[in-house]
Protein backbone atom coordinates (compact mmCIF):
# COMPACT_ATOMS: atom_id res chain seq x y z
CA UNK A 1 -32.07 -10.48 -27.32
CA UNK A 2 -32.31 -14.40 -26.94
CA UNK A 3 -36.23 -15.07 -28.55
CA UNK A 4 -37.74 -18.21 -26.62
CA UNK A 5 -37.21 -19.67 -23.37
CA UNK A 6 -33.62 -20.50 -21.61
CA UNK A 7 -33.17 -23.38 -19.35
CA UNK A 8 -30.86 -22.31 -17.14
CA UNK A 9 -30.17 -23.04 -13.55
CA UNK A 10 -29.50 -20.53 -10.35
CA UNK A 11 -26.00 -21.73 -10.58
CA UNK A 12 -25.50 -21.20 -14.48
CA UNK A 13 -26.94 -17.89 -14.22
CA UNK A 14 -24.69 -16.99 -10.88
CA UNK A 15 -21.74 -18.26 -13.15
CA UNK A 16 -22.77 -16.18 -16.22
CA UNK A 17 -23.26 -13.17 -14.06
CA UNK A 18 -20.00 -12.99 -12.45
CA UNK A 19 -18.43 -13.72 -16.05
CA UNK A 20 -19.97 -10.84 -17.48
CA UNK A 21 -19.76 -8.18 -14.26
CA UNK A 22 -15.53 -9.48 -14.09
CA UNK A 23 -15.71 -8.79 -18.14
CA UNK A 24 -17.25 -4.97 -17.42
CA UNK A 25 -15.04 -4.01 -14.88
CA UNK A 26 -11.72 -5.32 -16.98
CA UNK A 27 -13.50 -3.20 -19.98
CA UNK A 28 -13.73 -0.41 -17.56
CA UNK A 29 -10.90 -0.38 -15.61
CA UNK A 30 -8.66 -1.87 -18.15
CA UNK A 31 -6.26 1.05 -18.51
CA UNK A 32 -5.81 1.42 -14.77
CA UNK A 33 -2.12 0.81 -14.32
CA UNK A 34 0.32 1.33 -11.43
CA UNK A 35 2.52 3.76 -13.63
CA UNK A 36 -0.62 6.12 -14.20
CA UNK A 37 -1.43 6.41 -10.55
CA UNK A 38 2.23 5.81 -8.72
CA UNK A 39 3.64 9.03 -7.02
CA UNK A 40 7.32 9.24 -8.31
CA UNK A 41 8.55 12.20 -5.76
CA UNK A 42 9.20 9.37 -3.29
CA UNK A 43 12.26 10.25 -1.45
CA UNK A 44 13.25 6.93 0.40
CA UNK A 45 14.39 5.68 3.71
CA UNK A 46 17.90 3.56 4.25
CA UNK A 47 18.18 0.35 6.65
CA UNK A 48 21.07 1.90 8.56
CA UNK A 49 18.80 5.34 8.77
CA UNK A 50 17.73 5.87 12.59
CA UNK A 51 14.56 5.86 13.59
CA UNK A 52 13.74 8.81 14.47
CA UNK A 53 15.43 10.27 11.19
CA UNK A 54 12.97 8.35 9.75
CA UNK A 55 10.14 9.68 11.71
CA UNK A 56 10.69 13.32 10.59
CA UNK A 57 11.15 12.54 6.51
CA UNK A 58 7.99 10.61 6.68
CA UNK A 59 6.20 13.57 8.58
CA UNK A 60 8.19 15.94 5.96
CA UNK A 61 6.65 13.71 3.44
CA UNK A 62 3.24 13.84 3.72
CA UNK A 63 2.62 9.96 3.48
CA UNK A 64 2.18 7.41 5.85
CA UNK A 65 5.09 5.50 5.12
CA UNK A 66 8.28 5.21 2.75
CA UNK A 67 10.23 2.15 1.37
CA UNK A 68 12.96 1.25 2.51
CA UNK A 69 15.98 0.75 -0.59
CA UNK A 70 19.64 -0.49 -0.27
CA UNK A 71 22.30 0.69 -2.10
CA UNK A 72 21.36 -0.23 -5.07
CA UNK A 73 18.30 1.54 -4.50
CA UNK A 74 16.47 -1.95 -4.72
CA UNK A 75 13.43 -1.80 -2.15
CA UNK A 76 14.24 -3.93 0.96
CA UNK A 77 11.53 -3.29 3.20
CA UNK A 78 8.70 0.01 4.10
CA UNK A 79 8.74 2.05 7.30
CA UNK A 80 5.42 2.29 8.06
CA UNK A 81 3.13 4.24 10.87
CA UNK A 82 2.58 0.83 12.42
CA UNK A 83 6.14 -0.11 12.51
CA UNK A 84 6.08 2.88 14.50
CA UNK A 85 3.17 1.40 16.98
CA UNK A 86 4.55 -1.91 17.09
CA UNK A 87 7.82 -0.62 18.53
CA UNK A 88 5.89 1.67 21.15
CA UNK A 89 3.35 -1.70 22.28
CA UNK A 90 0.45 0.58 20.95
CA UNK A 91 -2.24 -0.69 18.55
CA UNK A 92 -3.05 2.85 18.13
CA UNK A 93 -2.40 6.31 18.01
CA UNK A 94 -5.18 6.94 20.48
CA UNK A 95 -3.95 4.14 22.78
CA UNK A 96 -0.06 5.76 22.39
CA UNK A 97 -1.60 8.95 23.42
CA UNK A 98 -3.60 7.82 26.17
CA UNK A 99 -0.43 5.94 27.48
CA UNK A 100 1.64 9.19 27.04
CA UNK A 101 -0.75 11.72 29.01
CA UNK A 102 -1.04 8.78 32.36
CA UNK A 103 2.32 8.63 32.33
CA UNK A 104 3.69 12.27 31.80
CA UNK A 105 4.27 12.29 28.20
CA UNK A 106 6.96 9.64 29.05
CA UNK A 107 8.37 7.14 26.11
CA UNK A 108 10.48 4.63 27.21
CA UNK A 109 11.60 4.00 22.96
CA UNK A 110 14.71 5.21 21.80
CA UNK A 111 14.62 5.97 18.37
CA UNK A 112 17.76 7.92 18.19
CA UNK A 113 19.52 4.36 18.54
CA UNK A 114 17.18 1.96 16.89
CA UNK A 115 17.98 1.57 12.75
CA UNK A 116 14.94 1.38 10.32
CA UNK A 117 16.53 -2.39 9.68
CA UNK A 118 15.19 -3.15 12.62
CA UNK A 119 11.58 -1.84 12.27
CA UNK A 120 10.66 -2.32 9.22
CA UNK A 121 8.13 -4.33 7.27
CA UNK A 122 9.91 -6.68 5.36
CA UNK A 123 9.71 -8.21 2.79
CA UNK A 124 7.41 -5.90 1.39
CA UNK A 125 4.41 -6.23 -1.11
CA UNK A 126 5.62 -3.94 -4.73
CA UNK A 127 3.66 -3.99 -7.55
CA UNK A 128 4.98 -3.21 -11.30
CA UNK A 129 4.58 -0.29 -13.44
CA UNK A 130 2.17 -2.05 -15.69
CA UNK A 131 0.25 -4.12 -13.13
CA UNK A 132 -3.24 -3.57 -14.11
CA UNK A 133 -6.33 -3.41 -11.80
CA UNK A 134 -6.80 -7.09 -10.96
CA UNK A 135 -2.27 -7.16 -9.97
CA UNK A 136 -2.99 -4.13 -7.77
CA UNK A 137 -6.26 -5.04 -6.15
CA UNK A 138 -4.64 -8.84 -5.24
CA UNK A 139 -1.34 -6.66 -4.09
CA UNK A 140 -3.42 -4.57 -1.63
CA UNK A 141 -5.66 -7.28 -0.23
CA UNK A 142 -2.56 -8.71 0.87
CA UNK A 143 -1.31 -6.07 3.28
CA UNK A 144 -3.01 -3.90 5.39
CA UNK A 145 -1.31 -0.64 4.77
CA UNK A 146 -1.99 2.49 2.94
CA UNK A 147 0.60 2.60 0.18
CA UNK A 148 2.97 0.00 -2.02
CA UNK A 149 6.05 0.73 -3.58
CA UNK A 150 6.41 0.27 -7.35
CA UNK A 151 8.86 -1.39 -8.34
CA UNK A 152 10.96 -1.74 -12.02
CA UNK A 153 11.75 -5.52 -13.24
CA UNK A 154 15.13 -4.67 -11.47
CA UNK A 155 13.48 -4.41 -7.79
CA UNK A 156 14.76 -1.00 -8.01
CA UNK A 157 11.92 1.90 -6.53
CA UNK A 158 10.13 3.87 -9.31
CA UNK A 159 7.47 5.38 -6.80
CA UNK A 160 4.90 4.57 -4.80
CA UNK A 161 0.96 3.48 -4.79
CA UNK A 162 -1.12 4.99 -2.74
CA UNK A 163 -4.34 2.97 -1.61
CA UNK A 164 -6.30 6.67 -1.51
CA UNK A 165 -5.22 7.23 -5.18
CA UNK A 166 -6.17 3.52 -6.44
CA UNK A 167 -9.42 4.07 -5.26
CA UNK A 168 -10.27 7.54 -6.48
CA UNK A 169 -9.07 6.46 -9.77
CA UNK A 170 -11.27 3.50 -9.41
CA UNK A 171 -14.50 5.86 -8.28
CA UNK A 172 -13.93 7.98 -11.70
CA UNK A 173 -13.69 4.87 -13.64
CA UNK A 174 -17.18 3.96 -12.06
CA UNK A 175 -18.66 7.35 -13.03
CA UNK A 176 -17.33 7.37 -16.63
């Protein structure tokens, strides 16, 4: 409680606002980190791995994509859906689909021959274990996809974010 009157512009109390709504959601959503959220049971995709290899352990896996790690197990790249589409000229699913049925079901791709190398989104966005809300929000907004590979200091996969996750977790913070 401030007794009196306050001089204060629009713009001062615009500026004061978004100080103290950035200063909530940090008190929040402060212990949001990568490593709480991350799914480790990641099983990972190789460069030299073909594609359609590839196609059936991300199926197998549930997700929508899976890095892509050398041998060092340091993550080179992510296999993604849309990898998938870009190599087929679709922009979507529906569009593949609709191609497939006016043309017999025919697909002129051959995955059997094509490596994930060659496909894959690369270089990739990771985030860290520890990145906090703010890291992983930023890391997001700069790729379209659904999930990000976490990375250790090393480069070396520890599991992977994904964005449904980040934002349930970010819904229960809300309703705390």
């Amino acid at each position: 409680h401030i007794p009196g009157y306050l001089d204060i512009t629009t713009g001062d109390f615009r500026e004061v606002y978004e100080f103290a709504h950035r200063h909530a959601a940090d008190r929040l959503l402060g212990g949001l980190r990568a490593e709480r959220l991350m799914r480790r049971d990641v099983v990972p995709l190789t460069p030299g791995m073909m594609l359609d290899a590839a196609a059936r352990a991300i199926v197998q896996s549930g997700y929508k994509a899976l890095p892509v790690v050398d041998d060092a197990e340091r993550v080179v790249g992510i296999l993604t859906e849309t990898d998938f589409l870009r190599r087929l000229n679709a922009g979507t699913f529906l569009e593949l689909l609709l191609r497939m049925v006016e043309d017999s079901c025919e697909v002129s791709h051959r995955c059997h021959e094509t490596p994930v190398r060659d496909a894959m989104t690369a270089p990739t966005i990771t985030v860290r274990p520890q990145s906090g809300f703010r890291e992983t929000i930023a890391a997001f907004r700069r790729h379209a996809g659904r999930s990000m590979p976490v990375t250790g200091d090393d480069g070396r996969l520890l599991g992977m974010l994904l964005r449904k996750d980040f934002l349930e977790a970010l819904d229960r913070g809300a309703h705390r």
